[in-house]
N, C-alpha and C. Protein backbone atom coordinates (compact mmCIF):
# COMPACT_ATOMS: atom_id res chain seq x y z
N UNK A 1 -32.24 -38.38 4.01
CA UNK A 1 -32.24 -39.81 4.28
C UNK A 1 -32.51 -40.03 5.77
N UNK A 2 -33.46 -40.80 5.95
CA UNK A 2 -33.90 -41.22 7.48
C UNK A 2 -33.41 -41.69 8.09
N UNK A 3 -32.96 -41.67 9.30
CA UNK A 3 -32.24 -42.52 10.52
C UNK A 3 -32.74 -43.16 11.17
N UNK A 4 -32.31 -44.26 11.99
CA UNK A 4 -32.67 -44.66 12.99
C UNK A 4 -31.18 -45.39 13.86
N UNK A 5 -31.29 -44.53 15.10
CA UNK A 5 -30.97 -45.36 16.01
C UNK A 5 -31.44 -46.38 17.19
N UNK A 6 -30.38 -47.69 16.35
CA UNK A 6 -31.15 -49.01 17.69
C UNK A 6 -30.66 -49.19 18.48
N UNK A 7 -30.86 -49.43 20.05
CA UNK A 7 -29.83 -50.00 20.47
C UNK A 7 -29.77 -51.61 21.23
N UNK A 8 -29.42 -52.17 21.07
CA UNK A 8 -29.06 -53.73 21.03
C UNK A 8 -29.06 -53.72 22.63
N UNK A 9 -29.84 -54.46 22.62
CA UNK A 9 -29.73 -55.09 23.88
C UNK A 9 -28.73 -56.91 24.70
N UNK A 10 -28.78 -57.41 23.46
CA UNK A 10 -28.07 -58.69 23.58
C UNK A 10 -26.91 -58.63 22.22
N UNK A 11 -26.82 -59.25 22.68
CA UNK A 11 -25.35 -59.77 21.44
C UNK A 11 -25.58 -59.64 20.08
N UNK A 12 -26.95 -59.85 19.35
CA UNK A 12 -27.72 -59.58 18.11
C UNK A 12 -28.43 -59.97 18.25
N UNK A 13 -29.58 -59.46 16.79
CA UNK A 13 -30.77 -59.61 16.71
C UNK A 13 -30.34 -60.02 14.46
N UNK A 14 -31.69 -60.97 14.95
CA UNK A 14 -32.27 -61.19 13.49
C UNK A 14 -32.60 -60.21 12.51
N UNK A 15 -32.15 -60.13 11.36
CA UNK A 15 -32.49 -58.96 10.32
C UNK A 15 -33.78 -58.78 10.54
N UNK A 16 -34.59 -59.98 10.37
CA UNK A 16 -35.89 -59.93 9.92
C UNK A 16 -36.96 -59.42 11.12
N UNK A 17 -36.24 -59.31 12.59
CA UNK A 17 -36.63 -59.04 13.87
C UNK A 17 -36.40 -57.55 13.71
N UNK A 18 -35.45 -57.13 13.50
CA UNK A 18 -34.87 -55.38 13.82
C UNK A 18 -35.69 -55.12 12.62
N UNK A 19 -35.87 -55.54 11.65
CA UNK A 19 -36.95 -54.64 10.93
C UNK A 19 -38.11 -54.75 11.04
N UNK A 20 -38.69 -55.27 12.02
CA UNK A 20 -39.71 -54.86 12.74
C UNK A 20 -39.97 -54.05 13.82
N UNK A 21 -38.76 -54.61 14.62
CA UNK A 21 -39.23 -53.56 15.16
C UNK A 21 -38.47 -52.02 15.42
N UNK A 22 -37.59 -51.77 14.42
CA UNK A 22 -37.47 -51.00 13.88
C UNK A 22 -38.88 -49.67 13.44
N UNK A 23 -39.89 -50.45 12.83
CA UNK A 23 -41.32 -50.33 12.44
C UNK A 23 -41.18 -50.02 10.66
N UNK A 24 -39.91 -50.64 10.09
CA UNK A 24 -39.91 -50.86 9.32
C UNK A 24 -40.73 -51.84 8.10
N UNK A 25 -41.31 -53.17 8.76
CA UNK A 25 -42.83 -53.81 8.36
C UNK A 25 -43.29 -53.88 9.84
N UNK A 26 -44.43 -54.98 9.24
CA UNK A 26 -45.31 -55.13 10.57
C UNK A 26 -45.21 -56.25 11.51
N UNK A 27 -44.42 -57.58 10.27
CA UNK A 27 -44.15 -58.39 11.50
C UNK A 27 -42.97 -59.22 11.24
N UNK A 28 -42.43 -59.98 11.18
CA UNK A 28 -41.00 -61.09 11.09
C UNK A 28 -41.18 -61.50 9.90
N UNK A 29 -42.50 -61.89 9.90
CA UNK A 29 -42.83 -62.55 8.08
C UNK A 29 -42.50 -61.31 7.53
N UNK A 30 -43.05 -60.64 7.63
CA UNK A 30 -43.51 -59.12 6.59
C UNK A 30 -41.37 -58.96 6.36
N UNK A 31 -41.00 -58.99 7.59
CA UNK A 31 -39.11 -58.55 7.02
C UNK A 31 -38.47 -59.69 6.69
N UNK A 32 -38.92 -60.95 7.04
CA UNK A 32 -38.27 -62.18 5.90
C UNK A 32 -38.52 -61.63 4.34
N UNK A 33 -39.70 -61.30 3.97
CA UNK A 33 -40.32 -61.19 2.50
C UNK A 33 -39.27 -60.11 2.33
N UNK A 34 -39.30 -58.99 2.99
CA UNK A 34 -38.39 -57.52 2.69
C UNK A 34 -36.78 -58.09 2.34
N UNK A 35 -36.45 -58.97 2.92
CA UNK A 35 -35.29 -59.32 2.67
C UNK A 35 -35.13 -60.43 1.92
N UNK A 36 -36.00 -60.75 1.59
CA UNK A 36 -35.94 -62.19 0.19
C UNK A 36 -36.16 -61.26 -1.03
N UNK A 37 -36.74 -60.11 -1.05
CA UNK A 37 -36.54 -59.22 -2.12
C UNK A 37 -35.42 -58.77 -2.85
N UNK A 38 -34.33 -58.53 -1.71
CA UNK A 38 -33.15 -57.87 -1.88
C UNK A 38 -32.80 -56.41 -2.31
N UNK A 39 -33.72 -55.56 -1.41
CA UNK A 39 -33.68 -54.44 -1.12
C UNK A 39 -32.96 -53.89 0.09
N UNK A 40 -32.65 -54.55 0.64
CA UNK A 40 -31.75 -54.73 2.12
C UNK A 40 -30.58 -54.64 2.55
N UNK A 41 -29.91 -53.85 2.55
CA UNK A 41 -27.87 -53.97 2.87
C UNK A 41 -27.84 -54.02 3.84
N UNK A 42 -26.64 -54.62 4.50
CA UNK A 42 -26.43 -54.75 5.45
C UNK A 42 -24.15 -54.50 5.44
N UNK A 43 -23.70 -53.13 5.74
CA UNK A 43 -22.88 -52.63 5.77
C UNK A 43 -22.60 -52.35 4.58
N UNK A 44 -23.29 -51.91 3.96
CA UNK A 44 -23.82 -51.79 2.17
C UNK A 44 -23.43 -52.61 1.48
N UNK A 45 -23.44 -54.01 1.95
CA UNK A 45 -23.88 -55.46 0.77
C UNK A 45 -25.06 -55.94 1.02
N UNK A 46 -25.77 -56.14 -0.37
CA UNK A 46 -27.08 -56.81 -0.35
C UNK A 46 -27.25 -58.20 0.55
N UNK A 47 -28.14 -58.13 1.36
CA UNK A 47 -28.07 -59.13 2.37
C UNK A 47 -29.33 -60.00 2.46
N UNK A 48 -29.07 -61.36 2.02
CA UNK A 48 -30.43 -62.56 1.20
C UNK A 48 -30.83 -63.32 2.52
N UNK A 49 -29.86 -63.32 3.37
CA UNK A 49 -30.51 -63.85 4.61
C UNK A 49 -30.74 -63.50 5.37
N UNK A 50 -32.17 -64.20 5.84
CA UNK A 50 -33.43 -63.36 6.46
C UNK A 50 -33.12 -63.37 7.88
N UNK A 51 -32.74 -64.14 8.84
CA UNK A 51 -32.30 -64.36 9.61
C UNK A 51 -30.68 -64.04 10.15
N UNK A 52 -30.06 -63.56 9.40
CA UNK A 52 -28.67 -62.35 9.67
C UNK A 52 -28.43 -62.23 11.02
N UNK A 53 -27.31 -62.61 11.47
CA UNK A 53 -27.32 -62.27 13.47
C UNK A 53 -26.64 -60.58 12.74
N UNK A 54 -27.46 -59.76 13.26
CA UNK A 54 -26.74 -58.56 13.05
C UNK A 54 -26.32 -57.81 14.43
N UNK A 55 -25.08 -56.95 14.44
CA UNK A 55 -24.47 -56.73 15.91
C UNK A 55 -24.17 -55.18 15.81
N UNK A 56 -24.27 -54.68 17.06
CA UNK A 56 -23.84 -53.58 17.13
C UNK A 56 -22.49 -53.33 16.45
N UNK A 57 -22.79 -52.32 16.28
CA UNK A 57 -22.07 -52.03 14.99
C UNK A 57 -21.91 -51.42 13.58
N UNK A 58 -23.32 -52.44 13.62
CA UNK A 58 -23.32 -52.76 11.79
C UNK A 58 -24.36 -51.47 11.47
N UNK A 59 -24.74 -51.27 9.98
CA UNK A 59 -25.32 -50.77 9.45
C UNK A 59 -26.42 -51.35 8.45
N UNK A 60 -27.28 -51.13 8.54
CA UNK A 60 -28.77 -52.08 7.81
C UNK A 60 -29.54 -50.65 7.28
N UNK A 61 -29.46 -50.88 5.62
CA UNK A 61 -30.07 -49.90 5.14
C UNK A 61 -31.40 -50.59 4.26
N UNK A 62 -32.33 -49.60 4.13
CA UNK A 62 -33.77 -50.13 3.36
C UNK A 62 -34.21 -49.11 2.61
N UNK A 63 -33.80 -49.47 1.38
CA UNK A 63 -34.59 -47.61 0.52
C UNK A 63 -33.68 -46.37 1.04
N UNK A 64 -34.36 -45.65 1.27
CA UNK A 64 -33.64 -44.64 1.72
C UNK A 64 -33.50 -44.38 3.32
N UNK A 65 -33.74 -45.07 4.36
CA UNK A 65 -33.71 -45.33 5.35
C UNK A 65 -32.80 -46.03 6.05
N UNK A 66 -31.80 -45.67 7.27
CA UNK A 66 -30.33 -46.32 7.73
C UNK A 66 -30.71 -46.45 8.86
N UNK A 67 -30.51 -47.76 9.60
CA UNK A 67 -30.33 -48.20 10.44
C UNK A 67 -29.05 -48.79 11.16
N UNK A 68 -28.83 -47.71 12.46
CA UNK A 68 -27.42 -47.50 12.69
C UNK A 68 -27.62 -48.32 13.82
N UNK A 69 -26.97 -49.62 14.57
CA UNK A 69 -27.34 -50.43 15.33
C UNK A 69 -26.26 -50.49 16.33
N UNK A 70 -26.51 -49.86 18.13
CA UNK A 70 -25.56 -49.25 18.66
C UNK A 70 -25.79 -50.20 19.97
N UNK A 71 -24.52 -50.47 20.28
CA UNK A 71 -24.31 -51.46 21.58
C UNK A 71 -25.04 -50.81 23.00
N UNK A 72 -25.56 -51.60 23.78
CA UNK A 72 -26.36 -51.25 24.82
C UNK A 72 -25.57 -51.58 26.14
């Protein structure tokens, strides 16, 4: 299972932002759609909103891919 560590630069970021640039899609639209799907956890609950302030801390998983999101 793939990792990624992010690290946060401000207080949070938008779901649909960190999975971009993550390089998880290609652009904000592309991770709104990823997350209107509901393929998306976020501290392993399915997470419908696209816009999510997500914070260091948390955990944002996609498929088989974890995104571990670490204070800066």
């Amino acid at each position: 299972m793939p990792k990624i560590d992010f690290d946060l630069d401000r207080d949070f970021i938008e779901l649909n932002q960190l999975l971009k640039l993550t390089g998880l899609c290609g652009s904000g639209g592309a991770g709104k759609q990823l997350v209107a799907s509901g393929v998306v956890r976020v501290d392993g609950a399915v997470e419908l909103r696209k816009t999510a302030k997500i914070r260091a801390g948390q955990t944002v998983q996609v498929g088989d891919v974890t995104i571990r999101v670490r204070g800066g």
